[in-house]
Protein backbone atom coordinates (compact mmCIF):
# COMPACT_ATOMS: atom_id res chain seq x y z
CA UNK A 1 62.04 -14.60 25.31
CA UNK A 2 62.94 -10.80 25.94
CA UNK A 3 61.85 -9.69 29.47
CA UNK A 4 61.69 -6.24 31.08
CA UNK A 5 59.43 -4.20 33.44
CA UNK A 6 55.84 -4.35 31.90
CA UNK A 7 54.37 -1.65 33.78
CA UNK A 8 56.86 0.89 32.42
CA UNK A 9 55.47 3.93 29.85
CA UNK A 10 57.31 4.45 27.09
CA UNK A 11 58.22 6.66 24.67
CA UNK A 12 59.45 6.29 21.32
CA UNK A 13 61.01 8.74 18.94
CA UNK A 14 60.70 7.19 15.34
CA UNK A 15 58.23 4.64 16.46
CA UNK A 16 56.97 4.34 12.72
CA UNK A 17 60.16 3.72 11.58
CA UNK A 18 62.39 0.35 10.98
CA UNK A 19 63.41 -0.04 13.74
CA UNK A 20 61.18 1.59 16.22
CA UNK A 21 57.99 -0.23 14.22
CA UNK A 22 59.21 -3.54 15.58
CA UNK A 23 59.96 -2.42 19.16
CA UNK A 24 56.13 -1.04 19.06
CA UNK A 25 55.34 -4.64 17.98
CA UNK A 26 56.85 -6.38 20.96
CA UNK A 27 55.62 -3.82 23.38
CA UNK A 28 52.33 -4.15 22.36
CA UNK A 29 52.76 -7.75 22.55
CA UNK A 30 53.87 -7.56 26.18
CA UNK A 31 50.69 -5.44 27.04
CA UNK A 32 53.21 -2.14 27.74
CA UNK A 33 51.97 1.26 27.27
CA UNK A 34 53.24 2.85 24.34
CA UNK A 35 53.29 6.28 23.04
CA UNK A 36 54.75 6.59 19.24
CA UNK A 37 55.93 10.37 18.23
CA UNK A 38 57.43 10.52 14.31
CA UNK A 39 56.78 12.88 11.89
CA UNK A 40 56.75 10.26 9.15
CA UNK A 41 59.53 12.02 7.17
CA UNK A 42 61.60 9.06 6.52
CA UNK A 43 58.59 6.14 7.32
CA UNK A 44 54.93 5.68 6.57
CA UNK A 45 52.71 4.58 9.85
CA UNK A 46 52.08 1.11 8.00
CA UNK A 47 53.17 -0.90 10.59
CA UNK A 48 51.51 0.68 13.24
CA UNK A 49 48.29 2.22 11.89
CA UNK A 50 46.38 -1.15 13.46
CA UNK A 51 47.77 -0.04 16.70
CA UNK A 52 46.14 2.89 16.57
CA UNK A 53 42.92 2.24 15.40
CA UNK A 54 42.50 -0.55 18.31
CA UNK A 55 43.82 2.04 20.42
CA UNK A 56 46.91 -0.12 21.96
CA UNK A 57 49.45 2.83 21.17
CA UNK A 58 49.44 6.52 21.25
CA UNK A 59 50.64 7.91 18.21
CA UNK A 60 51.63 11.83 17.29
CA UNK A 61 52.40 12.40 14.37
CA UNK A 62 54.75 15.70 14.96
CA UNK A 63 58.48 16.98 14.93
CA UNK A 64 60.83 16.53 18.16
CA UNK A 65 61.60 20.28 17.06
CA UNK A 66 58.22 21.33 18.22
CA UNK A 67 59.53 21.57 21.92
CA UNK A 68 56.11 22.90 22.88
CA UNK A 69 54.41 19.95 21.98
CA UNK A 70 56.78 17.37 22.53
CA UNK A 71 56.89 18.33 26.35
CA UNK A 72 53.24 18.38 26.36
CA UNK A 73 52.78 14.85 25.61
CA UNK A 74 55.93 13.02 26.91
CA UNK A 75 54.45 13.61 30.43
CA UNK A 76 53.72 10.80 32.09
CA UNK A 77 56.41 8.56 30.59
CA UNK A 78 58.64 6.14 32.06
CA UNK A 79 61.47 5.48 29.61
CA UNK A 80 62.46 7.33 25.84
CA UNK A 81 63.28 5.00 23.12
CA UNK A 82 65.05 7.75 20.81
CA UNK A 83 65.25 5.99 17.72
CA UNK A 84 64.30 9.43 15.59
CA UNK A 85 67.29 10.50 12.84
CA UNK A 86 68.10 11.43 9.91
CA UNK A 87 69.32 7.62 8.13
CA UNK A 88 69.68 8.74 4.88
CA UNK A 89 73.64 9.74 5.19
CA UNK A 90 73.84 10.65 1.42
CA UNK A 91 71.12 13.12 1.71
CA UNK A 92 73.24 14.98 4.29
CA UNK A 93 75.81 16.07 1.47
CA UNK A 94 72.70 17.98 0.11
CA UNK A 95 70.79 19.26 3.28
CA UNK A 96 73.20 20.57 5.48
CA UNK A 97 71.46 21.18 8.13
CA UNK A 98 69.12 17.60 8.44
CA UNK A 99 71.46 16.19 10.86
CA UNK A 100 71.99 19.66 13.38
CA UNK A 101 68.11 19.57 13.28
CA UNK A 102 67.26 15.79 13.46
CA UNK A 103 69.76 14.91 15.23
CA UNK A 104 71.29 17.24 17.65
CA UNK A 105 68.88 19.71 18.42
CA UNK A 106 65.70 16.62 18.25
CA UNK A 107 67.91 14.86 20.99
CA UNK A 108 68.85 18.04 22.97
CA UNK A 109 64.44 18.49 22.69
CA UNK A 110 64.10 15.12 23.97
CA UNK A 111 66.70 15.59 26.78
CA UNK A 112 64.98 18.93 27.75
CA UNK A 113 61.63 17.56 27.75
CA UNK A 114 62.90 14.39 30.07
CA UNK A 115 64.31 16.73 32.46
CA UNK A 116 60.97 19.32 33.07
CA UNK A 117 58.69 15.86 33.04
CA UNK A 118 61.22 14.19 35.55
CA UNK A 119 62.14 11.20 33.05
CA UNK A 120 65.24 9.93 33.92
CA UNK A 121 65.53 6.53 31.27
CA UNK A 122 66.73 7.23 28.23
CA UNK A 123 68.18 4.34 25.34
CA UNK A 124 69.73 6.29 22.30
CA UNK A 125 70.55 4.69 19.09
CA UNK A 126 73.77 5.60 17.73
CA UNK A 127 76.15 4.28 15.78
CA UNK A 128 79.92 2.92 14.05
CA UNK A 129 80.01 6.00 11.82
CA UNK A 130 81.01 7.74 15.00
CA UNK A 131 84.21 6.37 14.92
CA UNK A 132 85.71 7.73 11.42
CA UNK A 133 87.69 5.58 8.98
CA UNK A 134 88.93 2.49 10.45
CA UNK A 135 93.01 2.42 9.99
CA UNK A 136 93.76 -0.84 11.81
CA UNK A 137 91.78 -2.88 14.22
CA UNK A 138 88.54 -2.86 15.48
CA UNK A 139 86.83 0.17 17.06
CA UNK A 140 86.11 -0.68 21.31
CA UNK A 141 83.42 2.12 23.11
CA UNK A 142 87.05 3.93 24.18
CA UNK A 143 88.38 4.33 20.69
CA UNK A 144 89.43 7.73 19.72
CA UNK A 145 89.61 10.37 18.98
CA UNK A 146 86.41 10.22 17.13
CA UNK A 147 86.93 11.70 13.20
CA UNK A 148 83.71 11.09 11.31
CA UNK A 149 83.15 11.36 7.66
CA UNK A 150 79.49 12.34 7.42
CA UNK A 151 77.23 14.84 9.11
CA UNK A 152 74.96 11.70 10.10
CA UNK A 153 78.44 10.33 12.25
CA UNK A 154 79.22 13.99 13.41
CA UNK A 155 75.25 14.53 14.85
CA UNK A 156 75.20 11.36 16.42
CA UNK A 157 78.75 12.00 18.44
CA UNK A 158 77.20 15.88 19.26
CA UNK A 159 74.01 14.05 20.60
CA UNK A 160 76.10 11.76 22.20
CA UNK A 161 78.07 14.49 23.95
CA UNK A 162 74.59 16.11 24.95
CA UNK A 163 73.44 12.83 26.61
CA UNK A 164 76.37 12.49 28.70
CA UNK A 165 76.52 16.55 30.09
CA UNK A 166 72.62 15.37 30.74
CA UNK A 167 73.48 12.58 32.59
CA UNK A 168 76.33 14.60 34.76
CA UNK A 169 74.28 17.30 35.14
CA UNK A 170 70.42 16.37 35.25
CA UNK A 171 70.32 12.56 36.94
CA UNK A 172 69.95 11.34 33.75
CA UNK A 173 69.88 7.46 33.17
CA UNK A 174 71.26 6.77 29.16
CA UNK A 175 72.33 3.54 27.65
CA UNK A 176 74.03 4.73 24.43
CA UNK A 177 74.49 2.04 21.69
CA UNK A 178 76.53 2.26 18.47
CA UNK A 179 75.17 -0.11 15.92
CA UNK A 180 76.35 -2.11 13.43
CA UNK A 181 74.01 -2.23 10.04
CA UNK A 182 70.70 -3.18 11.19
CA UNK A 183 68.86 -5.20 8.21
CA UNK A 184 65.74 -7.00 8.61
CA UNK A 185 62.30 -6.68 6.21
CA UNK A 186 61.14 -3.27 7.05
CA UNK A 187 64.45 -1.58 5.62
CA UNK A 188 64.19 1.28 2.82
CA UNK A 189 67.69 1.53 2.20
CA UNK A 190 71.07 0.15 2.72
CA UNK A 191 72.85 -2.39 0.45
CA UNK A 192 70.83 -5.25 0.29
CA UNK A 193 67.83 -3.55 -0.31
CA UNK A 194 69.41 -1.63 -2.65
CA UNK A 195 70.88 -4.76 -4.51
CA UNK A 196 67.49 -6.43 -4.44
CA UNK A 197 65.60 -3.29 -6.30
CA UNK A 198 68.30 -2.79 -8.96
CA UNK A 199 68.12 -6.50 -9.87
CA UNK A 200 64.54 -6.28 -10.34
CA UNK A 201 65.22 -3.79 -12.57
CA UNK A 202 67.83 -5.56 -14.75
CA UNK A 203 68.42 -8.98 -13.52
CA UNK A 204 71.92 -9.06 -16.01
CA UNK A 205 73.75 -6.32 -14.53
CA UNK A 206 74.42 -4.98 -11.03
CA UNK A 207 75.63 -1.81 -10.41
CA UNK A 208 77.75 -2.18 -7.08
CA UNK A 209 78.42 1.30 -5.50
CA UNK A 210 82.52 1.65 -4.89
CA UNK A 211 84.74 -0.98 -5.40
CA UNK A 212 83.26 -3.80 -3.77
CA UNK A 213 85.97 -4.16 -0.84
CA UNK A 214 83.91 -2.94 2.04
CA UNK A 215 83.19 -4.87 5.00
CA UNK A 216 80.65 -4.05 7.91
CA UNK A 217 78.79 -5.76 10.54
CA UNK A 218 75.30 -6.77 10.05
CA UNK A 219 72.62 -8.13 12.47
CA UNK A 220 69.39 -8.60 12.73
CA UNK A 221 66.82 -5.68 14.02
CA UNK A 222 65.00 -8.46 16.13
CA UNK A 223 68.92 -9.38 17.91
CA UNK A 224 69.19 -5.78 17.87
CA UNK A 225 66.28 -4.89 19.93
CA UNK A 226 67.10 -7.50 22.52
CA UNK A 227 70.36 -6.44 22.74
CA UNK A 228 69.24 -2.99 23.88
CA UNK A 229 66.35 -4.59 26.49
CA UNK A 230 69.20 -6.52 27.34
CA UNK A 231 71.87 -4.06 27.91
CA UNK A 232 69.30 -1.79 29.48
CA UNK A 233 67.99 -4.18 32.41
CA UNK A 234 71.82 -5.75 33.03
CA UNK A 235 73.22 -2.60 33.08
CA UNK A 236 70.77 -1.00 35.32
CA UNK A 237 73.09 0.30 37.67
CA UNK A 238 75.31 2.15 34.20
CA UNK A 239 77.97 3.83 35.43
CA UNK A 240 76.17 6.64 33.14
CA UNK A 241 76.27 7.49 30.24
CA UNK A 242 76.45 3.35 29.29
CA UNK A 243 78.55 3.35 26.03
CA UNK A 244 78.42 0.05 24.38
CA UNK A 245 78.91 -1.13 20.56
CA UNK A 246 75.83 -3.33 19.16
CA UNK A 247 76.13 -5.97 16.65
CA UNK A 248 77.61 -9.25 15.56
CA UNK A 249 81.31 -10.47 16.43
CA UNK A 250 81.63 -10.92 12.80
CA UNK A 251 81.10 -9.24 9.25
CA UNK A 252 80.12 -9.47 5.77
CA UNK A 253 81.67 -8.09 2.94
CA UNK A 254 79.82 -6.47 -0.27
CA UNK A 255 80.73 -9.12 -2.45
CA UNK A 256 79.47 -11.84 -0.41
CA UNK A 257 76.01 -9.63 0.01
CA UNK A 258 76.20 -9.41 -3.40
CA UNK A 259 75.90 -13.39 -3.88
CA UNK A 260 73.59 -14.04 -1.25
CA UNK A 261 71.31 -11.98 -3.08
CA UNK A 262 71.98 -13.02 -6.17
CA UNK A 263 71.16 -17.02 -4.80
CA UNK A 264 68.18 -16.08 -2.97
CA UNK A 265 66.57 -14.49 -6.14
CA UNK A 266 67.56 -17.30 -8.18
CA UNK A 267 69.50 -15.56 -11.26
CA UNK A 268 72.87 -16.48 -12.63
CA UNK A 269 75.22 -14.63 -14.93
CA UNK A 270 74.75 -10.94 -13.26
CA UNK A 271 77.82 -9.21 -14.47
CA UNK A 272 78.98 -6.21 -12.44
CA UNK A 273 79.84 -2.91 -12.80
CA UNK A 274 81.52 -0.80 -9.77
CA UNK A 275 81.65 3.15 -9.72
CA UNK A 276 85.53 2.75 -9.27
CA UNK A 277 85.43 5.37 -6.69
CA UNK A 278 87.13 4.56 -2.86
CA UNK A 279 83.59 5.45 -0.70
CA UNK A 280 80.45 3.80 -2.18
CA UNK A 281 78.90 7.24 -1.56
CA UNK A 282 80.33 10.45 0.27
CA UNK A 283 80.63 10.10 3.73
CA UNK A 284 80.67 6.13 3.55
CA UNK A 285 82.85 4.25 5.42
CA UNK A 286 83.79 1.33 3.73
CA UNK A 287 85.30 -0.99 6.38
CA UNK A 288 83.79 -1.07 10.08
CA UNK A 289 84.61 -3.44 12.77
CA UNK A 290 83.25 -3.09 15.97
CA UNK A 291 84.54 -4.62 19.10
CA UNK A 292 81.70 -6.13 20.84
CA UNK A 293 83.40 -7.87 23.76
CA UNK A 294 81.74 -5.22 26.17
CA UNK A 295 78.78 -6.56 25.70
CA UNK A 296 79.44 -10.21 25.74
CA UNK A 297 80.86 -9.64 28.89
CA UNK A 298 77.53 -8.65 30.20
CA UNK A 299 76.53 -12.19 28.77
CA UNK A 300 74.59 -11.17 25.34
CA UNK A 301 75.66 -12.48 21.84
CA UNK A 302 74.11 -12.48 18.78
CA UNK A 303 73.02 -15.66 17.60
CA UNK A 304 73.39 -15.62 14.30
CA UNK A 305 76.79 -14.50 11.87
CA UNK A 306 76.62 -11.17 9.61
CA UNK A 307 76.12 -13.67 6.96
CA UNK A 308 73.36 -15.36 8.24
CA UNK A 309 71.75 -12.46 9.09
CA UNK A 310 72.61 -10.46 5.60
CA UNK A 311 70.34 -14.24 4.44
CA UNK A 312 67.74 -13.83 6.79
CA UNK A 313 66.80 -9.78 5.73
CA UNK A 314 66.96 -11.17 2.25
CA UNK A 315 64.68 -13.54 2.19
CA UNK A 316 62.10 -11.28 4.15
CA UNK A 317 62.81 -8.48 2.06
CA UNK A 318 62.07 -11.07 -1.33
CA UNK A 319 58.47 -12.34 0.72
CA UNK A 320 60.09 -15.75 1.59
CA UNK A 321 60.08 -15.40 5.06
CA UNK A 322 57.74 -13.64 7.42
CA UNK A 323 58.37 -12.46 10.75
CA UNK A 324 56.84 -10.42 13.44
CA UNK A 325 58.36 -9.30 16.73
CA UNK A 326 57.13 -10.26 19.94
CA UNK A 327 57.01 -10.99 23.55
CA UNK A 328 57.40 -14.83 22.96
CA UNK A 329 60.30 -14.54 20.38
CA UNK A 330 62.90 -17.37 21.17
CA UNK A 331 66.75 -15.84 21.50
């Protein structure tokens, strides 16, 4: 069971989104008041369009560039749940400018807006591509320096850098987390889901992006959620800004994906053919290991492998499994 202060108001950027649509179901569940601002670029408000109607959330359906009307309606808030990015890295090759604007300046809007409406809590979702190509080892919260190799890794580290001058300078309260691959059954993207849609397409061959050798950390957006409530109420004290990586101790790599997929639909014989080429797309990052022993040390650990997970999301994603977020979830 995930606990945390009830009678806290908060405010989440990307609400509609994958993850932010499942922390809106477990606040709801908890009776919390919750105020959802997206601009549905990258999401639909499917998952929260009930919400709304019963009027349990408050939902805008704006940009975090519209400063005007982002401070208007963050008043009143306790704590900001900045979820709101660009996640389609790819796309960043092709719009330059999608991660300055929904990344960097959307956070700097959100900082300004926390500081005239005297919000000090802030928890910011960030992430491994921060850390650049991974050489040897596994990347702690004090690697560096910090070399990214996308425009989605080099926003987050500028919003990063924002957060902390905010917190130096303005009293300001952040819990930063860099995340592993978050996969669960809400996901529009990412390798599994991408694996799942191509096979449904042509269940004899798979088209596998790269050369099939990368390796990342995958969890659970249910283990990822509690890891932030977690963090966020045994950390209370920071020192701030609280920089911690988010995930599993462990990792799965593309070819294994590849065969959990290929079980869990039930097919046999899938022959596959790889792009040949060293990043599955530009700006990928093919191996990523995080260090999570900061946060085990605060006493949180994920409770199931990358595997397991990476079988889990699968099996939601094919309609074998159903799941909903809430207040009475076991961890």
């Amino acid at each position: 069971m995930i606990s945390f202060h009830k009678k806290k108001k908060w405010f989440i950027t990307g609400g509609a989104g994958f993850i932010g649509s499942h922390a809106v179901d477990l606040l709801v569940s908890a009776g919390c008041q919750v105020t959802v601002y997206d601009n549905l670029s990258l999401s639909t408000d499917r998952y929260i369009k009930d919400y709304v109607k019963k009027g349990k959330i408050r939902f805008y359906k704006r940009d975090l560039l519209d400063f005007r009307y982002l401070n208007k309606v963050i008043a009143g808030c306790d704590v900001v749940w900045h979820l709101a990015a660009n996640t389609d890295i790819p796309g960043g090759v092709l719009k330059h400018r999608i991660d300055l604007d929904n990344d960097v300046i959307a956070t700097f809007n959100v900082l300004e807006a926390m500081v005239k409406n005297d919000i000090k809590d802030i928890l910011f979702a960030s992430t491994g591509a921060v850390y650049g190509e991974s050489i040897k080892g596994t990347f702690r919260e004090n690697s560096g320096p910090l070399i990214p190799l996308s425009l989605y890794g080099a926003g987050k580290i500028a919003s990063e850098a924002f957060i902390s001058a905010y917190c130096s300078l303005f009293g300001i309260k952040a819990w930063i987390f860099r995340f592993g691959n978050v996969i669960g059954d809400r996901i529009s993207h990412g390798a599994i889901y991408d694996f799942i849609h191509k096979l449904k397409k042509n269940k004899k061959t798979l088209e596998i992006l790269g050369k099939g050798i990368g390796e990342k950390n995958y969890f659970l957006v249910e283990e990822c959620i509690h890891g932030m409530l977690f963090t966020y109420h045994k950390a209370s004290k920071g020192p701030f800004p609280y920089l911690i990586n988010l995930g599993t101790d462990s990792t799965s790599k593309v070819m294994k994906i590849v065969r959990i997929v290929i079980e869990e639909m039930g097919l046999s014989n899938v022959k596959y053919h790889f792009t040949g080429t060293e990043r599955g797309w530009p700006g990928d990052q093919p191996v990523v290991l995080l260090d999570t022993s900061k946060i085990h040390k605060l006493g949180w650990f994920a409770k199931r492998t990358s595997d397991e997970a990476v079988r889990i999301a699968t099996r939601r994603l094919l309609g074998k499994e159903k799941f909903k977020l809430s207040i009475d979830t076991k961890f």
